[in-house]
Each structure stands twice: as C-alpha cells, then as structure tokens.
N, C-alpha and C. Protein backbone atom coordinates (compact mmCIF):
# COMPACT_ATOMS: atom_id res chain seq x y z
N UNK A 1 -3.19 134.48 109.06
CA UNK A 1 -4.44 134.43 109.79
C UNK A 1 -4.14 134.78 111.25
N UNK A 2 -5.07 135.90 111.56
CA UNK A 2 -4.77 136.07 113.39
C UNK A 2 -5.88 135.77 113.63
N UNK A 3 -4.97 135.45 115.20
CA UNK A 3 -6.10 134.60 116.53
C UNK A 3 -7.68 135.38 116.13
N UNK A 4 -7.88 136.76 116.06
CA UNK A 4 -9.14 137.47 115.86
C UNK A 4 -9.85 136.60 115.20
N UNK A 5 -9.31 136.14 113.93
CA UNK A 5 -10.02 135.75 112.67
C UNK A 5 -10.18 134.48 113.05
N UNK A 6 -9.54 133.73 113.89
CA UNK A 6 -10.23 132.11 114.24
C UNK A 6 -10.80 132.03 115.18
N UNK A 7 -10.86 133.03 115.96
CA UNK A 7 -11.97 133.20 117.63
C UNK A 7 -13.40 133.68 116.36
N UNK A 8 -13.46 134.56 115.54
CA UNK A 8 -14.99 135.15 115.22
C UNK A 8 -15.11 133.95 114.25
N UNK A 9 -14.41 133.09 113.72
CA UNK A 9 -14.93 131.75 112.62
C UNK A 9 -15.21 130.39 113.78
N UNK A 10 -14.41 130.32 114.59
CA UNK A 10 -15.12 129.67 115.99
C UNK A 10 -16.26 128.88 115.92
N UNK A 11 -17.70 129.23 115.88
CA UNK A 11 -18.42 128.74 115.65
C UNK A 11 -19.07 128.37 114.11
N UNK A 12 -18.47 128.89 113.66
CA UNK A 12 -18.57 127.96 112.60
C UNK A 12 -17.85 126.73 111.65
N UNK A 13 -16.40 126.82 112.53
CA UNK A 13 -16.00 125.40 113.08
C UNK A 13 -16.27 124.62 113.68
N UNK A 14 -17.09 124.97 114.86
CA UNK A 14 -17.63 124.06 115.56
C UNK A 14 -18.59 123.42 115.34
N UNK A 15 -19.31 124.26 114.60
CA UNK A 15 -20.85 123.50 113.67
C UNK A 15 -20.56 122.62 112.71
N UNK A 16 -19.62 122.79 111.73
CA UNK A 16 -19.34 122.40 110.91
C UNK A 16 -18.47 120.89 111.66
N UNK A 17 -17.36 120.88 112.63
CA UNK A 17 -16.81 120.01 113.07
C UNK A 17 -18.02 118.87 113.60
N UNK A 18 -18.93 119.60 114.55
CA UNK A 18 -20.02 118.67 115.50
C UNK A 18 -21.40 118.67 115.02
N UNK A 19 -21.71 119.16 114.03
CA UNK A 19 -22.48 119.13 113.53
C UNK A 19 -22.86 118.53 112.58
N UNK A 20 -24.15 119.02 112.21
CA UNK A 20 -24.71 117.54 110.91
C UNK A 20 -23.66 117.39 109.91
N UNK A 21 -22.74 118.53 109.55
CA UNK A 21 -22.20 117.92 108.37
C UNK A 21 -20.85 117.36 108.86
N UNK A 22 -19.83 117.66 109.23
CA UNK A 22 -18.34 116.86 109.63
C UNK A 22 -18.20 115.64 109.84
N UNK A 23 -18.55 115.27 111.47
CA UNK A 23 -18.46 114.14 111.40
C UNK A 23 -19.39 112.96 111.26
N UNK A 24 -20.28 113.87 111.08
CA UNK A 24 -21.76 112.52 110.75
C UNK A 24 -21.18 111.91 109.57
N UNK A 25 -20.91 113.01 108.79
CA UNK A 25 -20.47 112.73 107.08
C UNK A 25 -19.73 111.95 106.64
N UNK A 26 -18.84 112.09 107.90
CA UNK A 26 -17.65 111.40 107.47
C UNK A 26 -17.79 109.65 108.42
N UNK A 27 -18.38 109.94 109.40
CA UNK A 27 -18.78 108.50 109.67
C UNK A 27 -19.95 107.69 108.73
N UNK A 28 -20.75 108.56 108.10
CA UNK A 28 -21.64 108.02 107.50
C UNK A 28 -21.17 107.45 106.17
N UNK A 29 -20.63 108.33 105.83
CA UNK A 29 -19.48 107.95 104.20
C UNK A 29 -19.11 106.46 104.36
N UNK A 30 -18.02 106.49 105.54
CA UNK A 30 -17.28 105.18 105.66
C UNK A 30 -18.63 104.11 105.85
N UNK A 31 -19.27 103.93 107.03
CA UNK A 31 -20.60 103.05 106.36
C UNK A 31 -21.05 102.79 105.22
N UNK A 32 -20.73 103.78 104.66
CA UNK A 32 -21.67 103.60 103.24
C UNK A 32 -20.36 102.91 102.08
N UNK A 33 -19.09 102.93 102.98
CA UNK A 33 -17.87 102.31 101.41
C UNK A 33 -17.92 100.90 102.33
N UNK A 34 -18.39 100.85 103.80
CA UNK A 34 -18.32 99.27 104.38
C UNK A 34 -19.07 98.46 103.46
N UNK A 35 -20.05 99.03 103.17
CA UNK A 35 -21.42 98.10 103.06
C UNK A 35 -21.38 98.20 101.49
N UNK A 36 -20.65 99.09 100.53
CA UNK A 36 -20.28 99.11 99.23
C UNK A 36 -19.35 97.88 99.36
N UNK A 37 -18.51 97.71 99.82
CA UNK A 37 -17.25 97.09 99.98
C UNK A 37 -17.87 95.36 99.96
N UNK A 38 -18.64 95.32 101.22
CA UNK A 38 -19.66 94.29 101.17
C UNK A 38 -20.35 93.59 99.86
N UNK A 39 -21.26 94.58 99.60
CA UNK A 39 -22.05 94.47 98.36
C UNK A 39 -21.23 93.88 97.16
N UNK A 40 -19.74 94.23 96.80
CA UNK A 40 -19.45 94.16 96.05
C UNK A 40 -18.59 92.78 96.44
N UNK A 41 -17.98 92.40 97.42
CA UNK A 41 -17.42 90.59 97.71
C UNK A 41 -18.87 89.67 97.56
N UNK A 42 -20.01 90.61 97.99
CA UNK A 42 -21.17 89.28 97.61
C UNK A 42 -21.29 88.93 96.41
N UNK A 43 -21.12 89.89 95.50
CA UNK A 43 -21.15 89.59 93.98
C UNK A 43 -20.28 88.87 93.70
N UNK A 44 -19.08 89.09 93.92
CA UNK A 44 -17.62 88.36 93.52
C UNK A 44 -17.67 87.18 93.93
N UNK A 45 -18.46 86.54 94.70
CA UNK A 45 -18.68 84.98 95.86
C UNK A 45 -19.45 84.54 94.80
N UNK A 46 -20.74 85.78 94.55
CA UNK A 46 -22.22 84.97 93.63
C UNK A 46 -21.62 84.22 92.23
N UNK A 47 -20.51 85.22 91.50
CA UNK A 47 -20.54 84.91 89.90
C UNK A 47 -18.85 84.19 90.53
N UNK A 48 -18.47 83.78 91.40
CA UNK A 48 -17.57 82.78 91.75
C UNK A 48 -18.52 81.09 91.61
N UNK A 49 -19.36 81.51 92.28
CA UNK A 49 -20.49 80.12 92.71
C UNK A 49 -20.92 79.55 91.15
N UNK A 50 -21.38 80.35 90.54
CA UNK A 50 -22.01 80.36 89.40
C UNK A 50 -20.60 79.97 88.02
N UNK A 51 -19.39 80.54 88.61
CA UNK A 51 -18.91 80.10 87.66
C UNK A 51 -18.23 78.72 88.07
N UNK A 52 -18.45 78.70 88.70
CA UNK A 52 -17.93 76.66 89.89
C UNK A 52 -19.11 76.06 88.85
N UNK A 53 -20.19 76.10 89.55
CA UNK A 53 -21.38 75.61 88.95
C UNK A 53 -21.45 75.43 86.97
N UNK A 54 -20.95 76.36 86.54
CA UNK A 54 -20.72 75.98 85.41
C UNK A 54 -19.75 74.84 84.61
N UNK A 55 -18.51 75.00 85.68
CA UNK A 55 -17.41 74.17 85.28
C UNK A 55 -17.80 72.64 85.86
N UNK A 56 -18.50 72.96 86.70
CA UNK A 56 -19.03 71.41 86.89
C UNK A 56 -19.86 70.40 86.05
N UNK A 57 -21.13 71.58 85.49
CA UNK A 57 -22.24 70.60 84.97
C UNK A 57 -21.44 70.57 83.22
N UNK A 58 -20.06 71.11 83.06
CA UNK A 58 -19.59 70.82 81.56
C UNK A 58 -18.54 70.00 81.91
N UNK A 59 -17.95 69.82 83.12
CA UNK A 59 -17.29 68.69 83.73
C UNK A 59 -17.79 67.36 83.31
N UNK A 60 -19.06 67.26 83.78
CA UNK A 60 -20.16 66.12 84.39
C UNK A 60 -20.45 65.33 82.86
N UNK A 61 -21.07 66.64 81.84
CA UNK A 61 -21.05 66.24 80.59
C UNK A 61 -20.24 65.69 79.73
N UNK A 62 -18.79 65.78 80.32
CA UNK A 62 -17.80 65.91 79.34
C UNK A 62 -17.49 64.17 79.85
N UNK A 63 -17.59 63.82 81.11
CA UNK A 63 -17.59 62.66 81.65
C UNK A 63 -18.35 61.29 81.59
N UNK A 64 -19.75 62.37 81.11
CA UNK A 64 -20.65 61.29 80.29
C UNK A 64 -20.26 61.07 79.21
N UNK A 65 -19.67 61.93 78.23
CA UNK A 65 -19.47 61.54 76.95
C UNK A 65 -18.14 60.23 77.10
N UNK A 66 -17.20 60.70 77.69
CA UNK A 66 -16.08 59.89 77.59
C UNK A 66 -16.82 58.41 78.22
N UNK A 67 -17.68 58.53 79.10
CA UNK A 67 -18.35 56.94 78.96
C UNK A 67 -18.87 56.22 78.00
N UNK A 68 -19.46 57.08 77.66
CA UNK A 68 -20.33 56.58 76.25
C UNK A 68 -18.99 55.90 75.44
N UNK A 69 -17.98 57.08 75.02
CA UNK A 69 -17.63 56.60 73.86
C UNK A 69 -16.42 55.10 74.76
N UNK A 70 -16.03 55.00 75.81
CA UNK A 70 -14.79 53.96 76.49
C UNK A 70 -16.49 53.29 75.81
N UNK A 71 -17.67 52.98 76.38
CA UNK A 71 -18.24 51.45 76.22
C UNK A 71 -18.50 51.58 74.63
N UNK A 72 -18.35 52.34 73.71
CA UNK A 72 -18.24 51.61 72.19
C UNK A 72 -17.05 51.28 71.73
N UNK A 73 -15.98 51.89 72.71
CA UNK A 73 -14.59 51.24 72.18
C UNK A 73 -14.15 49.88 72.08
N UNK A 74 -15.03 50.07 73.95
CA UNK A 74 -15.30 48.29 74.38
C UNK A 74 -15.62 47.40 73.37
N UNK A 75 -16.53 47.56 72.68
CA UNK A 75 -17.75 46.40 71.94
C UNK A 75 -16.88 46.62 70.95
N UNK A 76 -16.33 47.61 70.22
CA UNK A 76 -15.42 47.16 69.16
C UNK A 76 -13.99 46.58 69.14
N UNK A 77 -13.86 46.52 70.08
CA UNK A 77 -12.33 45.77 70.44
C UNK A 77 -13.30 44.43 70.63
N UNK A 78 -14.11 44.40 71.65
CA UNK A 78 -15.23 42.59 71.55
C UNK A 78 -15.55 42.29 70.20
N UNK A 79 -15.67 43.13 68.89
CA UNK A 79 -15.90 42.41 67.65
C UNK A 79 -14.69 42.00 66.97
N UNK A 80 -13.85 42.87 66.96
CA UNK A 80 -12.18 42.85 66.55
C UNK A 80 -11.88 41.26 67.00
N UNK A 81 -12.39 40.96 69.07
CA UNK A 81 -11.47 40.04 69.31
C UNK A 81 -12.42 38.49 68.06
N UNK A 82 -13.49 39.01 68.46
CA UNK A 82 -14.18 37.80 67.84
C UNK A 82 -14.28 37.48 66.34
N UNK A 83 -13.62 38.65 65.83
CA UNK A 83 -13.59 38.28 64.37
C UNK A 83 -12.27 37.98 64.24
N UNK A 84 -11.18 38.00 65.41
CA UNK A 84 -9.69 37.42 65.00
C UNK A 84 -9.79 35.90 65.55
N UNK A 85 -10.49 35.71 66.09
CA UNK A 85 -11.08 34.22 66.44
C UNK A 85 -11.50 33.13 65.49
N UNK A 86 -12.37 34.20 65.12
CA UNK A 86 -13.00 33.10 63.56
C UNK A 86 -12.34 32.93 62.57
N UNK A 87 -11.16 34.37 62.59
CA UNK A 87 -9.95 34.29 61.15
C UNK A 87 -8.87 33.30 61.90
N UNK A 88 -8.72 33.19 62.86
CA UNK A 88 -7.58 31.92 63.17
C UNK A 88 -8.12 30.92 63.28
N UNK A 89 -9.39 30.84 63.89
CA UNK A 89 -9.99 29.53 63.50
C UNK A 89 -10.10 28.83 62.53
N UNK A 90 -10.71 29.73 61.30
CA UNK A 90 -10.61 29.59 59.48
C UNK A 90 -9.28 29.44 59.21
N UNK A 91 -8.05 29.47 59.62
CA UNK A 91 -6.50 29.30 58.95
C UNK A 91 -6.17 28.38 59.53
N UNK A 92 -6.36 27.90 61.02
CA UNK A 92 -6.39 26.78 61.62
C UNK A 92 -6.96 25.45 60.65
N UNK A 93 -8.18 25.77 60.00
CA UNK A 93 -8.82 24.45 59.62
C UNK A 93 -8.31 24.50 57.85
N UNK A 94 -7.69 25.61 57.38
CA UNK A 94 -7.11 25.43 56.03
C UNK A 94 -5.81 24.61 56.23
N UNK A 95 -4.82 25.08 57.65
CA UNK A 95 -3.61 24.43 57.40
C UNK A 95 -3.68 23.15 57.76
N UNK A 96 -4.60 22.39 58.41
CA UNK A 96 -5.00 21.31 59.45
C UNK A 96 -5.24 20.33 58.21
C-alpha cells in the first residue's frame, strides 16, 4: 500500500473512525454488554433469592414435622413409663 492510496482513502477513515459508525459503535456496544452483564447478575441474585426462599419454607416444614413427631415420642415414652409403673406395682403386690 502507498502513501497515495491512504491520503485518497483518508476520508473515509476518518468517517468511518469519527463518525456514526466506529466509535459510537464501539462505545455503544460496550454499554450495551454493561447493561447485558447487569441484566444477567440480576437474574442470578433473583433465582439465588428464590432458591434461599425455597430451602427455607422446606427447612421450616421439615422442622414442624420433627416437632410433631419429638411430642408423640414424648406421650409414648409417658405411656411406656406409666404402664411400667402399674407392671411393678402388680409384681410388687404378687411378691408382697
């Protein structure tokens, strides 16, 4: 390539460099992968939140259940104790 051939393309480097398409384009691009870039950590936060939120309310459930079932364990260990009461009581008054 001689100097000729880049002095008569000249301006149409320069249009192309300062003009609507070069660097608008290329500043506008990068805006547009910021705010992609953006868009896409808000999602990753949203179905983060949502999946917290899930592990909690099957947390919560799973915590009710284990109550439920500790207070019927309770009452059956309270019948156990009270029916080993009445069976030593009853062997008490056979050997007596």
């Amino acid at each position: 390539m001689n100097s000729q051939t880049i002095i008569d393309s000249l301006p149409q480097i320069i249009s192309y460099l300062f003009g609507a398409g070069g660097v608008l384009a290329f500043f506008q691009g990068r805006k547009e992968r910021k705010i992609s870039i953006k868009s896409q950590e808000a999602d990753a936060i949203q179905g983060l939140q949502q999946a917290y939120a899930n592990f909690i309310k099957h947390s919560n459930e799973l915590i009710d259940d284990l109550k439920v079932e500790v207070k019927e364990l309770k009452q059956q260990i309270d019948r156990q104790e009270e029916a080993f009461i009445e069976y030593k009581t009853q062997c008490n008054v056979i050997h007596d």
